[in-house]
N, C-alpha and C. Protein backbone atom coordinates (compact mmCIF):
# COMPACT_ATOMS: atom_id res chain seq x y z
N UNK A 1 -177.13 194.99 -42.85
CA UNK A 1 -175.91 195.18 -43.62
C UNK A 1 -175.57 196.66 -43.60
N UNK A 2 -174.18 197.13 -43.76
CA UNK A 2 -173.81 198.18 -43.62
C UNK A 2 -172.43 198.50 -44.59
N UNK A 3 -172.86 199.48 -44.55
CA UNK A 3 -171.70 200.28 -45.88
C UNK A 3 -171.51 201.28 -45.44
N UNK A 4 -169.84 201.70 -45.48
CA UNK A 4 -169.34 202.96 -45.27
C UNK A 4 -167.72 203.35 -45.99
N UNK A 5 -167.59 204.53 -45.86
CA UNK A 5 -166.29 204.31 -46.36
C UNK A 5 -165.36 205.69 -45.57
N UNK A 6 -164.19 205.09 -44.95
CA UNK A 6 -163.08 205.76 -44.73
C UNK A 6 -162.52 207.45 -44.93
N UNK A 7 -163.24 207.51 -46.49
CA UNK A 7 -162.54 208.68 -47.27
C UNK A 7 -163.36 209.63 -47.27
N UNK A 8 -165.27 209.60 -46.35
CA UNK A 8 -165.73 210.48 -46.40
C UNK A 8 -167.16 210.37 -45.74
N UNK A 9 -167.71 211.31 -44.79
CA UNK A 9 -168.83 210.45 -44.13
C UNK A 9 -169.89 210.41 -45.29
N UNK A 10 -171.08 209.77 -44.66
CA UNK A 10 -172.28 209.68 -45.37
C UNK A 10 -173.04 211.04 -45.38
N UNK A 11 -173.73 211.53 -46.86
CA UNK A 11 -174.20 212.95 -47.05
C UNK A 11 -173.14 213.81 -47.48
N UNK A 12 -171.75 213.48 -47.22
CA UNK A 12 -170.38 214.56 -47.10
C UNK A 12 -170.18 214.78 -48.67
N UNK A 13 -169.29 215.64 -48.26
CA UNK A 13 -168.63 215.80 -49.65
C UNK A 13 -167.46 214.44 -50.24
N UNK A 14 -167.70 214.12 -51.29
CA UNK A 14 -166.55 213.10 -52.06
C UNK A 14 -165.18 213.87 -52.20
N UNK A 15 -164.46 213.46 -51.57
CA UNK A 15 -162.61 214.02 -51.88
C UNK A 15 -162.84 214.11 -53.80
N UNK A 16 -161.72 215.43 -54.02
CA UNK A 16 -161.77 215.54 -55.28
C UNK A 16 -161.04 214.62 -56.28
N UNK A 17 -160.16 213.70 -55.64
CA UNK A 17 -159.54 213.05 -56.59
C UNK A 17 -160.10 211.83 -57.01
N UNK A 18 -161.50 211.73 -56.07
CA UNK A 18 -162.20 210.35 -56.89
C UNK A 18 -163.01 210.87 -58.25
N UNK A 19 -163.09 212.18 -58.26
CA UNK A 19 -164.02 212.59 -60.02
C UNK A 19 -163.07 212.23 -60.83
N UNK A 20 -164.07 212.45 -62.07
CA UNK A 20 -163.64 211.54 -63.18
C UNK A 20 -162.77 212.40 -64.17
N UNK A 21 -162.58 213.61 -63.94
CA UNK A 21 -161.37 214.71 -64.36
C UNK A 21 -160.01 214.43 -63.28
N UNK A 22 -160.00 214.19 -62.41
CA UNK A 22 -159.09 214.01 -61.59
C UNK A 22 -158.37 212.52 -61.39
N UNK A 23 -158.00 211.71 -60.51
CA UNK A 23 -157.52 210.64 -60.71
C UNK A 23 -158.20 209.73 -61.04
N UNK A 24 -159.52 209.74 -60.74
CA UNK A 24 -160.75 208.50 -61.18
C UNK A 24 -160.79 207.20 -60.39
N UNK A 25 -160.20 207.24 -59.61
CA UNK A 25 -160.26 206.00 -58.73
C UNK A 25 -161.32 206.08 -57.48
N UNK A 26 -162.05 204.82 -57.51
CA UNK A 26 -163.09 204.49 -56.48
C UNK A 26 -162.26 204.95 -55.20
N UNK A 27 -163.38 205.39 -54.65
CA UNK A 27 -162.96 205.17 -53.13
C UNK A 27 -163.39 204.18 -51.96
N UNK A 28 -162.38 204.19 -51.11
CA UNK A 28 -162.48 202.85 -50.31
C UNK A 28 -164.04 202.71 -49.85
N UNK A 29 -164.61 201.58 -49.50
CA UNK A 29 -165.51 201.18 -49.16
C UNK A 29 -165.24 199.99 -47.87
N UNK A 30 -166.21 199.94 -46.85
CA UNK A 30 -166.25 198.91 -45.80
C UNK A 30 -167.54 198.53 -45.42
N UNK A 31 -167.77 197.31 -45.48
CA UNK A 31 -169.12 196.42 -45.19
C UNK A 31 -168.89 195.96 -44.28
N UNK A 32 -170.17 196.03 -43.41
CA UNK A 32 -170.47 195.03 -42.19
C UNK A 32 -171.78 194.65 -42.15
N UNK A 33 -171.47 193.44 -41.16
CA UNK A 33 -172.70 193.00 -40.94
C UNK A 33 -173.32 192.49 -42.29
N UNK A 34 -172.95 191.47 -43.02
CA UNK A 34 -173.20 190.63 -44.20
C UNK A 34 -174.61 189.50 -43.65
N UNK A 35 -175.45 189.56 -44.52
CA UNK A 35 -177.05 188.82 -43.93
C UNK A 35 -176.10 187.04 -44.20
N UNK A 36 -176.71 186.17 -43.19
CA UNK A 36 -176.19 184.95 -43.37
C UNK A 36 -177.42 184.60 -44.83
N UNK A 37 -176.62 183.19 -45.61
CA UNK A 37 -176.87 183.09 -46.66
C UNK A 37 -176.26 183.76 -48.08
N UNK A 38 -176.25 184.71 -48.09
CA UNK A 38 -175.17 185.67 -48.95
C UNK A 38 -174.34 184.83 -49.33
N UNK A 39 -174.55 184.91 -51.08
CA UNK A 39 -173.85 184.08 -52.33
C UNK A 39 -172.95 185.26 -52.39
N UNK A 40 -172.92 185.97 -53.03
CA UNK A 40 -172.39 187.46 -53.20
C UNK A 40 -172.93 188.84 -53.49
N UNK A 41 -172.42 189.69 -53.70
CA UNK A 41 -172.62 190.82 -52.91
C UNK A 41 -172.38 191.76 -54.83
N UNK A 42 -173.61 192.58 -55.21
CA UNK A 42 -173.62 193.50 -55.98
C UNK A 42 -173.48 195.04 -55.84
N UNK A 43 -172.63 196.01 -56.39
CA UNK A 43 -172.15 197.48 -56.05
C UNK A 43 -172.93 198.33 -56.95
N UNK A 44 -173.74 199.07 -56.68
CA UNK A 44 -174.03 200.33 -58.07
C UNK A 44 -173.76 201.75 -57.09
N UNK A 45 -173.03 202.40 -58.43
CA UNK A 45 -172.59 203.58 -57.55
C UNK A 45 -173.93 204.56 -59.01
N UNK A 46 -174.24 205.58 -58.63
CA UNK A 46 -174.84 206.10 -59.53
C UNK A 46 -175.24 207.94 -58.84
N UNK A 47 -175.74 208.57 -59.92
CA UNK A 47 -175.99 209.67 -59.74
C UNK A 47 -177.45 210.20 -60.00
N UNK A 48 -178.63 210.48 -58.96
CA UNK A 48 -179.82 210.27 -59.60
C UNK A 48 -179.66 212.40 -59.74
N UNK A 49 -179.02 212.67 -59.18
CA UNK A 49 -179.27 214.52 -60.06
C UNK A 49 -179.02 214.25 -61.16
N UNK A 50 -178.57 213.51 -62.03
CA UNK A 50 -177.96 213.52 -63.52
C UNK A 50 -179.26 213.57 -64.51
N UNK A 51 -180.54 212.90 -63.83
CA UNK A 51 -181.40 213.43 -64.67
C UNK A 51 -181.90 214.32 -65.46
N UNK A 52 -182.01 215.72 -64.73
CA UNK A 52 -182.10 216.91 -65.22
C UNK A 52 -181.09 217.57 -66.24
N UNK A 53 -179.71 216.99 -65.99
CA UNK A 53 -178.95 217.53 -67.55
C UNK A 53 -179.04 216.41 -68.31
N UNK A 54 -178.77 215.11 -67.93
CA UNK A 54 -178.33 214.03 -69.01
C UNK A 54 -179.45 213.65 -69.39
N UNK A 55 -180.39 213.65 -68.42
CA UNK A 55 -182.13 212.71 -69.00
C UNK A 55 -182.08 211.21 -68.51
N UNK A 56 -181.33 210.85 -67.50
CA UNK A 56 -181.14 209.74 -66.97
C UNK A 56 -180.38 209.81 -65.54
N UNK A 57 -180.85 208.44 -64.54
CA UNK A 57 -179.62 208.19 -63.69
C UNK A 57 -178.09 207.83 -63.96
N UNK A 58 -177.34 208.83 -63.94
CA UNK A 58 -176.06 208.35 -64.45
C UNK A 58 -175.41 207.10 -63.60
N UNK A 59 -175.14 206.27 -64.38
CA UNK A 59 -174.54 204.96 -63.83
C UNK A 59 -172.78 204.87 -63.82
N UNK A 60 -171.82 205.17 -62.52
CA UNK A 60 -170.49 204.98 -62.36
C UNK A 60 -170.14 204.07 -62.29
N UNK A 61 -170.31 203.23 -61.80
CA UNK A 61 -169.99 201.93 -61.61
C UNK A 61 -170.59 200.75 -61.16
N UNK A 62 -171.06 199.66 -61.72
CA UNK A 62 -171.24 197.90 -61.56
C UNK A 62 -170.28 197.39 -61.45
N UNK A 63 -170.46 196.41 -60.25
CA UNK A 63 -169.88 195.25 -59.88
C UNK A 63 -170.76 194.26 -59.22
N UNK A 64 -169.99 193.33 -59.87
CA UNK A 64 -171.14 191.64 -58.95
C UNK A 64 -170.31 190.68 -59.04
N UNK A 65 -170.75 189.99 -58.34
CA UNK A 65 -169.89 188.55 -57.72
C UNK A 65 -168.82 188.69 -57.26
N UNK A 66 -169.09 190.00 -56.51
CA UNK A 66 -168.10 190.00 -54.76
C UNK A 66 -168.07 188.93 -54.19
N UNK A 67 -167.20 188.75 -53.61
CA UNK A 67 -167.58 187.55 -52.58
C UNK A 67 -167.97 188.31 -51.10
N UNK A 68 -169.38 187.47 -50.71
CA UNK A 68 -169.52 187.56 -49.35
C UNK A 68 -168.63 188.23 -48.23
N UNK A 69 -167.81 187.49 -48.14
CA UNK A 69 -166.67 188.08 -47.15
C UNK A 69 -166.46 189.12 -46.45
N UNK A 70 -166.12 189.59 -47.97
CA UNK A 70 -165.02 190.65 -48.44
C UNK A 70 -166.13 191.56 -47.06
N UNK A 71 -164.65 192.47 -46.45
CA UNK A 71 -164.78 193.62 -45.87
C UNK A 71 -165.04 194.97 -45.66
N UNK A 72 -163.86 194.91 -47.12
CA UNK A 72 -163.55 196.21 -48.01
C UNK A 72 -162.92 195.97 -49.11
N UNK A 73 -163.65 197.14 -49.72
CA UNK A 73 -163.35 197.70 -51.26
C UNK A 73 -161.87 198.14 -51.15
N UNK A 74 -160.91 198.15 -51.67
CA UNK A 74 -159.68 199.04 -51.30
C UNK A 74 -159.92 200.38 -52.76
N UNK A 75 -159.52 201.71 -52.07
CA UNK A 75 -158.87 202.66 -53.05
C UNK A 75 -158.47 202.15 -54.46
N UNK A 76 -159.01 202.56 -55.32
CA UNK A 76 -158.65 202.09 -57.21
C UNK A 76 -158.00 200.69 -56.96
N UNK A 77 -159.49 200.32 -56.74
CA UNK A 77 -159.50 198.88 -56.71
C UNK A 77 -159.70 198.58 -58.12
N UNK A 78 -158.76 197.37 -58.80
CA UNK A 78 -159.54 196.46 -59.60
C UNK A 78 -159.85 194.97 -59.49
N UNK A 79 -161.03 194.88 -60.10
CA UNK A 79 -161.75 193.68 -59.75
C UNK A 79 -160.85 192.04 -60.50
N UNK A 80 -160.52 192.41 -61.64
CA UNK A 80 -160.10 191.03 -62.26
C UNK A 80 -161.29 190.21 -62.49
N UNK A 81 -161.52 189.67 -63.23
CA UNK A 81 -162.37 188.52 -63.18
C UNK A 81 -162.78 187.50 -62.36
N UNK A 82 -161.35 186.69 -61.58
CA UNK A 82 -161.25 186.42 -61.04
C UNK A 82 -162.07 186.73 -59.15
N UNK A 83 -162.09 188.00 -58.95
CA UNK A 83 -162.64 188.32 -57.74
C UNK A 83 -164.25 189.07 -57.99
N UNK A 84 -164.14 189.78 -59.00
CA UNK A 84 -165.86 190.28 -59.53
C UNK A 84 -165.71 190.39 -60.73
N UNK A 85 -166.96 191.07 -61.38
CA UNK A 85 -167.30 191.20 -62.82
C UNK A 85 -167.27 192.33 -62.94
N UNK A 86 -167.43 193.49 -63.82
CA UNK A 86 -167.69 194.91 -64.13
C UNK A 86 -168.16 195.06 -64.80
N UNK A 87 -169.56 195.75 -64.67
CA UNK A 87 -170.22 196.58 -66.18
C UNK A 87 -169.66 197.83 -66.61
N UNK A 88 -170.63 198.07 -67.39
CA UNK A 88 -170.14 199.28 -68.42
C UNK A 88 -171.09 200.44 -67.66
N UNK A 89 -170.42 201.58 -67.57
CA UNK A 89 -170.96 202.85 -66.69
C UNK A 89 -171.00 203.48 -67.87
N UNK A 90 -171.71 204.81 -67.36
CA UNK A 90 -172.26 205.72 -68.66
C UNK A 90 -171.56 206.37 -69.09
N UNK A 91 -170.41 206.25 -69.50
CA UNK A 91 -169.26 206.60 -69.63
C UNK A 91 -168.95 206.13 -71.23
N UNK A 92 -169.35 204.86 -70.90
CA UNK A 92 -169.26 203.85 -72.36
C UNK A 92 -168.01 203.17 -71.86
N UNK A 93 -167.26 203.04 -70.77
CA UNK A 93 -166.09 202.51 -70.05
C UNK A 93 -166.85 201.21 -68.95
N UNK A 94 -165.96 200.44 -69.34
CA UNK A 94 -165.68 199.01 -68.20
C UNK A 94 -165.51 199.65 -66.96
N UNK A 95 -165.80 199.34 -65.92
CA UNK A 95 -164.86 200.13 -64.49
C UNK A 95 -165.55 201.10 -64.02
N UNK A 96 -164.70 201.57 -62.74
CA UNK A 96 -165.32 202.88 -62.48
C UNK A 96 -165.03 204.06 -63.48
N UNK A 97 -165.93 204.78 -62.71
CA UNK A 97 -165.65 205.81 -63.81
C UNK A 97 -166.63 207.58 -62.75
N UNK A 98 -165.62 207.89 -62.31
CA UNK A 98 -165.90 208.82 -60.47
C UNK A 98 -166.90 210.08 -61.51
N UNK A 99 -167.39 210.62 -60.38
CA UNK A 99 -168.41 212.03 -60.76
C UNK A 99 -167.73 213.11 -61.40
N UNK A 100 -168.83 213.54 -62.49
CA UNK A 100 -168.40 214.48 -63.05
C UNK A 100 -169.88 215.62 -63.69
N UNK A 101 -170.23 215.63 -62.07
CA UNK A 101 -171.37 216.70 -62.49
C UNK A 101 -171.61 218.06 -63.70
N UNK A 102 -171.95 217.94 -64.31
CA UNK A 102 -172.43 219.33 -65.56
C UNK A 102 -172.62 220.71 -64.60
N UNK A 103 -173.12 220.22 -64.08
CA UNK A 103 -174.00 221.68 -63.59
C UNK A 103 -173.76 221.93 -61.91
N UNK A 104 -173.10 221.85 -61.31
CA UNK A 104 -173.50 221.72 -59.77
C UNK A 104 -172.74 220.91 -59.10
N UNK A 105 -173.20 220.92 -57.66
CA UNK A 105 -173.16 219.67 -56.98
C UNK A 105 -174.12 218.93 -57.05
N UNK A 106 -173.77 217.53 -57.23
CA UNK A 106 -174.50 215.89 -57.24
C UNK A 106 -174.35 215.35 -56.17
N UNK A 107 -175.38 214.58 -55.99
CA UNK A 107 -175.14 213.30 -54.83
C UNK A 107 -174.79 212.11 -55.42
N UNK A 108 -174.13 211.51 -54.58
CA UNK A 108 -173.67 210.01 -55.84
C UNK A 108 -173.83 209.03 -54.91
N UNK A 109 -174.88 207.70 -54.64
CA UNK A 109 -175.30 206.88 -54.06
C UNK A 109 -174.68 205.74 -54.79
N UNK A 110 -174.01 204.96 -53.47
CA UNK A 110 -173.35 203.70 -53.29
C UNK A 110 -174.32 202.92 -53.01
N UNK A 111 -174.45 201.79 -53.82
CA UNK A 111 -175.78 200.91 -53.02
C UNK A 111 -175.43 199.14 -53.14
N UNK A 112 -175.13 198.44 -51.99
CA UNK A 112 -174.41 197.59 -51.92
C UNK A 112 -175.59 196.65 -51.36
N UNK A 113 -175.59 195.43 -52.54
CA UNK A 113 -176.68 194.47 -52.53
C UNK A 113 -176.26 193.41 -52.25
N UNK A 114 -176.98 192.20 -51.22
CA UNK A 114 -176.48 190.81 -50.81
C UNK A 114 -177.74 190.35 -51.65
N UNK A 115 -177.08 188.81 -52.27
CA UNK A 115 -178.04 188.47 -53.04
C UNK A 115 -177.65 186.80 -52.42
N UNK A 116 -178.69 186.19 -52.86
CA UNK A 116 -178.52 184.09 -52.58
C UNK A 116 -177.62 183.24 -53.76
N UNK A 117 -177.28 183.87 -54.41
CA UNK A 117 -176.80 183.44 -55.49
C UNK A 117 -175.39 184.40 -56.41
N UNK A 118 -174.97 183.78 -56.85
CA UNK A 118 -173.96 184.60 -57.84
C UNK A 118 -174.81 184.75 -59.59
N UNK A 119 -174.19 185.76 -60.03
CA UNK A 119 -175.02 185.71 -61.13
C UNK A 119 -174.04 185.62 -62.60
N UNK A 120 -174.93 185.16 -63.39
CA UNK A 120 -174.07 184.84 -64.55
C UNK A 120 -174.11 185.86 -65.81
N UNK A 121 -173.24 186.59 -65.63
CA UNK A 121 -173.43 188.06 -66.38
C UNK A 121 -171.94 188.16 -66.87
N UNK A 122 -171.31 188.96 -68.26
CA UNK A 122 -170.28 188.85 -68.56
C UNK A 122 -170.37 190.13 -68.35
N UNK A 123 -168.83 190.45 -68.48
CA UNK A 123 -167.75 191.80 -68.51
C UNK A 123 -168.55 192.36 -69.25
N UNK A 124 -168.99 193.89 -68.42
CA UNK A 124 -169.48 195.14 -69.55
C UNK A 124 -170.58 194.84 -69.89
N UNK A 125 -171.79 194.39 -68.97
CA UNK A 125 -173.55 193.98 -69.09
C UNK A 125 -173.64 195.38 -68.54
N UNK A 126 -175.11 195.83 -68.51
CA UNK A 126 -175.39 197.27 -68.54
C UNK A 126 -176.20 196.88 -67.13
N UNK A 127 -176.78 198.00 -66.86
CA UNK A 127 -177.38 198.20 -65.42
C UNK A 127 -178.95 197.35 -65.34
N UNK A 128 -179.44 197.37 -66.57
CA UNK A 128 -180.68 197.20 -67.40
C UNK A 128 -180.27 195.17 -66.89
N UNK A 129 -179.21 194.97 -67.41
CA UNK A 129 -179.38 193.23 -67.63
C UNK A 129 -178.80 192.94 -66.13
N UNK A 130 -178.06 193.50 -65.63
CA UNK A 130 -177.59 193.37 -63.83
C UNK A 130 -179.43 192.93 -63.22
N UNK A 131 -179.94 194.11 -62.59
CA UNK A 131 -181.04 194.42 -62.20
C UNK A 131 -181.97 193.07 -62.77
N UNK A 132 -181.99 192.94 -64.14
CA UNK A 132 -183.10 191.62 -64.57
C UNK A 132 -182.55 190.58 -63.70
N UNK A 133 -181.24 190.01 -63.78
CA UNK A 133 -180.63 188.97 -63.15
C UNK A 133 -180.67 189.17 -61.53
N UNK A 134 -181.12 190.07 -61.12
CA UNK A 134 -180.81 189.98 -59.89
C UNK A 134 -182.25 190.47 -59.31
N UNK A 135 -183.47 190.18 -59.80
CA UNK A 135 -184.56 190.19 -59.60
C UNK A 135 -185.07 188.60 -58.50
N UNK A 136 -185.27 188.92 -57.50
CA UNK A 136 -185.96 187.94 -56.86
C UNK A 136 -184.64 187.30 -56.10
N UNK A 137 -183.51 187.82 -56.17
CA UNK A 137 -182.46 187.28 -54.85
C UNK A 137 -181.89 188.13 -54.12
N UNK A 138 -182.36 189.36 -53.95
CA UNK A 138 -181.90 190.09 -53.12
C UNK A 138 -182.03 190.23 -51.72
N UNK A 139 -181.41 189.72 -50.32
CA UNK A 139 -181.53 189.39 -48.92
C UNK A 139 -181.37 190.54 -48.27
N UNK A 140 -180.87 191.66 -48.85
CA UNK A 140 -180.55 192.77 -48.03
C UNK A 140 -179.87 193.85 -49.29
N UNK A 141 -180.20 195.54 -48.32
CA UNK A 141 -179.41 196.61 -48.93
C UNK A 141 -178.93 197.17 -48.23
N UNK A 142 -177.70 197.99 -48.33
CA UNK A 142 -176.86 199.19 -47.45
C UNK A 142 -176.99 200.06 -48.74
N UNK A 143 -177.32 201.59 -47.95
CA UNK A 143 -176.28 202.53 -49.13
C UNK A 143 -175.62 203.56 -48.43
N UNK A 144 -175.01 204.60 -49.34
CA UNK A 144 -174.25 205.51 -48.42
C UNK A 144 -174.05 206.25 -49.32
N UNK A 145 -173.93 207.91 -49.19
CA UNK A 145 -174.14 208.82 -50.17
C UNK A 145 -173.08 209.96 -49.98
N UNK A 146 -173.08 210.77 -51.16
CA UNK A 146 -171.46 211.71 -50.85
C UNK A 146 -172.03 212.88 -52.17
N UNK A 147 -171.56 214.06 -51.98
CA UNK A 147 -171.67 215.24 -53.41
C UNK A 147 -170.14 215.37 -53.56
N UNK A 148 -170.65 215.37 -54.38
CA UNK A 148 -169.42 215.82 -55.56
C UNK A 148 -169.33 216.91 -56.30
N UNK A 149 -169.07 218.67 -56.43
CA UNK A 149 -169.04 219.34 -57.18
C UNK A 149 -169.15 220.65 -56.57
């Protein structure tokens, strides 16, 4: 499986208008190569430098119950219910919610999970109850990484 996106290579710098002072909208994403079997497909975007100021991996954005398919993410995408679910990022916000490093430049890792199953999680579950539910169906990972700051 493979993940990439359009708006910036892997390791690169993130365009400024995806931080979360600026317009805040995700940036595009494109998958290939989906493992056969794949129920749907889980997103965590996160920040593991955030440790050292915040005391945690900062969490931007959850999503699950992509569908398989899907190709691509589009630019300030929203999900609807209907097409995925969204947790709550550390933000205390539904949705994305783009980098906004304290101190520096951050790396911010996209990590795009095929799982056997869809999972039954409501709007705004935390990273903590994603991860429990999605223990023991995971078929494959892509990630892809970008700084921001």
């Amino acid at each position: 499986m493979d993940l990439s996106s359009p708006a910036f290579t892997d390791g690169g710098p993130i365009p400024s208008e995806y931080g979360y002072t600026e317009a805040n909208v995700n940036p595009p994403l494109e998958i290939a190569d989906t493992p056969t079997g794949a129920e749907s497909f889980v997103l965590v975007v996160d920040d593991p430098d955030a440790l050292e100021p915040a005391g945690r991996v900062w969490r931007h954005w959850l999503v699950w119950n992509l569908n398989p398919t899907r190709k691509r993410i589009p630019e300030d995408w929203s999900t609807g219910t209907a097409t995925a679910v969204e947790g709550e990022n550390d933000y205390g916000e539904v949705g994305y919610g783009g980098p906004n490093p304290p101190d520096g430049e951050h790396t911010y890792r996209f990590r795009l999970f095929a799982l056997d199953t869809t999972l039954d999680l409501d709007v705004g579950a935390t990273l903590d109850d994603l991860e429990r539910v999605m223990e023991g169906h995971v078929l494959a990972e892509a990630g892809y990484e970008g700084t921001y700051g």
